[in-house]
C-alpha atoms as a PDB file:
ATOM      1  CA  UNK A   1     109.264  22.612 221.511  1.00  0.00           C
ATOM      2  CA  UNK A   2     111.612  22.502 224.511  1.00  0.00           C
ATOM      3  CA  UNK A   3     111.907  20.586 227.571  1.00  0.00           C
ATOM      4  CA  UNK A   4     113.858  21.889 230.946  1.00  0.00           C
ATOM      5  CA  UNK A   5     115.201  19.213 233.530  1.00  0.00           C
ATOM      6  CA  UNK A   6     116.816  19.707 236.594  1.00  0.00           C
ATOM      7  CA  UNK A   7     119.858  17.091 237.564  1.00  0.00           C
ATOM      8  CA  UNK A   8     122.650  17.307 240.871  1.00  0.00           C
ATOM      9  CA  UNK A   9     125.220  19.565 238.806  1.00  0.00           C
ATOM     10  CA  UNK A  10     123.049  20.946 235.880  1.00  0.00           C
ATOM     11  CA  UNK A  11     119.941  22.367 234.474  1.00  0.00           C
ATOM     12  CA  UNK A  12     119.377  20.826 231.004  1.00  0.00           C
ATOM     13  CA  UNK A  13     117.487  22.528 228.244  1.00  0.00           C
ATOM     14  CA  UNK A  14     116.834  20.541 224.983  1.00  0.00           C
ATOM     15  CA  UNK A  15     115.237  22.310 222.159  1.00  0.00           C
ATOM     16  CA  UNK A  16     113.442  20.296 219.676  1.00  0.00           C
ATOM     17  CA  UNK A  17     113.027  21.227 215.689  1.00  0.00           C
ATOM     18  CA  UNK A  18     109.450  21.145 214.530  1.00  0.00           C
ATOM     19  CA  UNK A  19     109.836  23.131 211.716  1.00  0.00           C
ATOM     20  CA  UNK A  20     109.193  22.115 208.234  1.00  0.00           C
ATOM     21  CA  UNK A  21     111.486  19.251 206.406  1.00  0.00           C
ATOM     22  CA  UNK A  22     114.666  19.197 206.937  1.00  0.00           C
ATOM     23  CA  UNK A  23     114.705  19.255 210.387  1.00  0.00           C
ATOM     24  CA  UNK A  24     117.937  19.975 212.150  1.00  0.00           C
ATOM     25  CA  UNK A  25     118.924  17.829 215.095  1.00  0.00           C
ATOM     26  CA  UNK A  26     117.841  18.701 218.819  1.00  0.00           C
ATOM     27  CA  UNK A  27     119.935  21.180 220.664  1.00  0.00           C
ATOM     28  CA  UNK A  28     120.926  20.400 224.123  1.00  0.00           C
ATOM     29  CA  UNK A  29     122.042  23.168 226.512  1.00  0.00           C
ATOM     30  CA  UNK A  30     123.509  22.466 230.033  1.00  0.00           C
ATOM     31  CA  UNK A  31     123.750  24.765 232.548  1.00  0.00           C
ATOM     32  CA  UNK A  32     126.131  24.785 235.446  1.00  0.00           C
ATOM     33  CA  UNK A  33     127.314  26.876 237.627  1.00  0.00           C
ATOM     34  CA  UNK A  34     130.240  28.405 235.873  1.00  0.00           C
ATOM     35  CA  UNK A  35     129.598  27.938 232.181  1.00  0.00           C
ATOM     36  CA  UNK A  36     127.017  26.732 229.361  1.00  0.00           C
ATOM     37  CA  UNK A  37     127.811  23.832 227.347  1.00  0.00           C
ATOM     38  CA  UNK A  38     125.984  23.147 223.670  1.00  0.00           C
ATOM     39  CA  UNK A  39     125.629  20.439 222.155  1.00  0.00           C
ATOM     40  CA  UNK A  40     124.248  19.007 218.815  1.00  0.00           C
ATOM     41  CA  UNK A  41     124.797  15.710 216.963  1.00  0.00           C
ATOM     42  CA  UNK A  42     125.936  16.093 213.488  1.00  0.00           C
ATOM     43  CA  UNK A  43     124.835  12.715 211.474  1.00  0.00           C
ATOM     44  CA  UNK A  44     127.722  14.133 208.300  1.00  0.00           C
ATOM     45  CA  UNK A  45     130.057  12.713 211.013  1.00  0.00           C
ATOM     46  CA  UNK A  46     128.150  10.945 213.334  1.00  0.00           C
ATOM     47  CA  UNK A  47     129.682  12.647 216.315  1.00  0.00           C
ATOM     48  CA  UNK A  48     128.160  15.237 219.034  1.00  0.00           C
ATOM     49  CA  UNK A  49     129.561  18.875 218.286  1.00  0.00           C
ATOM     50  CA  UNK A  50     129.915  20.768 221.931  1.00  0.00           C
ATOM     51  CA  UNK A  51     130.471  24.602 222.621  1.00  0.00           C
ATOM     52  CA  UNK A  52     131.351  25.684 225.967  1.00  0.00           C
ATOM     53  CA  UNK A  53     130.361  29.241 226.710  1.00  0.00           C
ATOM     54  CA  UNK A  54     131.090  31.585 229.945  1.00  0.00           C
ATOM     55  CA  UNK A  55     128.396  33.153 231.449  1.00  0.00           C
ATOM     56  CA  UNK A  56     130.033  36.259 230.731  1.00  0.00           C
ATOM     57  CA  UNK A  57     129.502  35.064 226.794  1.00  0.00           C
ATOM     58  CA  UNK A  58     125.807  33.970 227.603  1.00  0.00           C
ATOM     59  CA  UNK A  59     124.854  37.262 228.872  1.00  0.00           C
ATOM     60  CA  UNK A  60     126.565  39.075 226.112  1.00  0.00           C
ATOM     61  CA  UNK A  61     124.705  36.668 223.316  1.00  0.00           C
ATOM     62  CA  UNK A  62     120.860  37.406 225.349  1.00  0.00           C
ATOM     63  CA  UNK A  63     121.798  41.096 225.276  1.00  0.00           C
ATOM     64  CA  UNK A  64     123.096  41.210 221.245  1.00  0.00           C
ATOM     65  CA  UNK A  65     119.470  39.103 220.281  1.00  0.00           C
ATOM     66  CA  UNK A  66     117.581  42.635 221.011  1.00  0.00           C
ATOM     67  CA  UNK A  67     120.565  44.920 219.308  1.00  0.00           C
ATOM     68  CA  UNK A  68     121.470  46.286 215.939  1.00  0.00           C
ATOM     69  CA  UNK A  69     123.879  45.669 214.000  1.00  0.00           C
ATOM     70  CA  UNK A  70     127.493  46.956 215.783  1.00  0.00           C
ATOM     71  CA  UNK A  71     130.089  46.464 218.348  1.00  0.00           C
ATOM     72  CA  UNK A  72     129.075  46.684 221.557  1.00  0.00           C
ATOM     73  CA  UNK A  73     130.808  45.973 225.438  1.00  0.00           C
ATOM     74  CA  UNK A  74     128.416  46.110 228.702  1.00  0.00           C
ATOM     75  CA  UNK A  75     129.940  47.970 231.135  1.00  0.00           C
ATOM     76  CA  UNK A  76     129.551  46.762 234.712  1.00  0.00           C
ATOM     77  CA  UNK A  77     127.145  48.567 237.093  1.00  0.00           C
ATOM     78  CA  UNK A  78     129.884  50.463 239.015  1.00  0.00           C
ATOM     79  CA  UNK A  79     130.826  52.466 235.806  1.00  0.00           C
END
């Protein structure tokens, strides 16, 4: 399950674990303008883990989901 929410700044994006036992905690995933920021709560620590990506990362991570195994580099249209 997921739910999407629009604020000023951001689009957030929290994705829920319904899977079986354990469950992990709930991924949250803000968008702005210039970057994507994860975050998850880890309860070993008791402290929210965050990950900032580009959007030059985020495009490369939707791309590798549908790839083999290998290194790869997208070229930009004008090549």
């Amino acid at each position: 399950m997921f739910t999407i929410e629009h604020t000023f700044d951001c689009s957030v994006i929290t994705l829920v674990d319904e899977g079986q036992a354990p469950l992990n905690e709930d991924v949250i995933l803000n968008a702005f303008e210039d970057c994507i920021t994860v975050t998850q709560f880890d309860p070993r620590t008791e402290q929210a883990m965050k990950i900032t990506l580009s959007l030059e990362q985020v495009r490369d991570l939707g791309a590798a989901l549908d790839l083999p195994e290998g290194v790869y580099r997208i070229r930009p249209d004008n090549d």
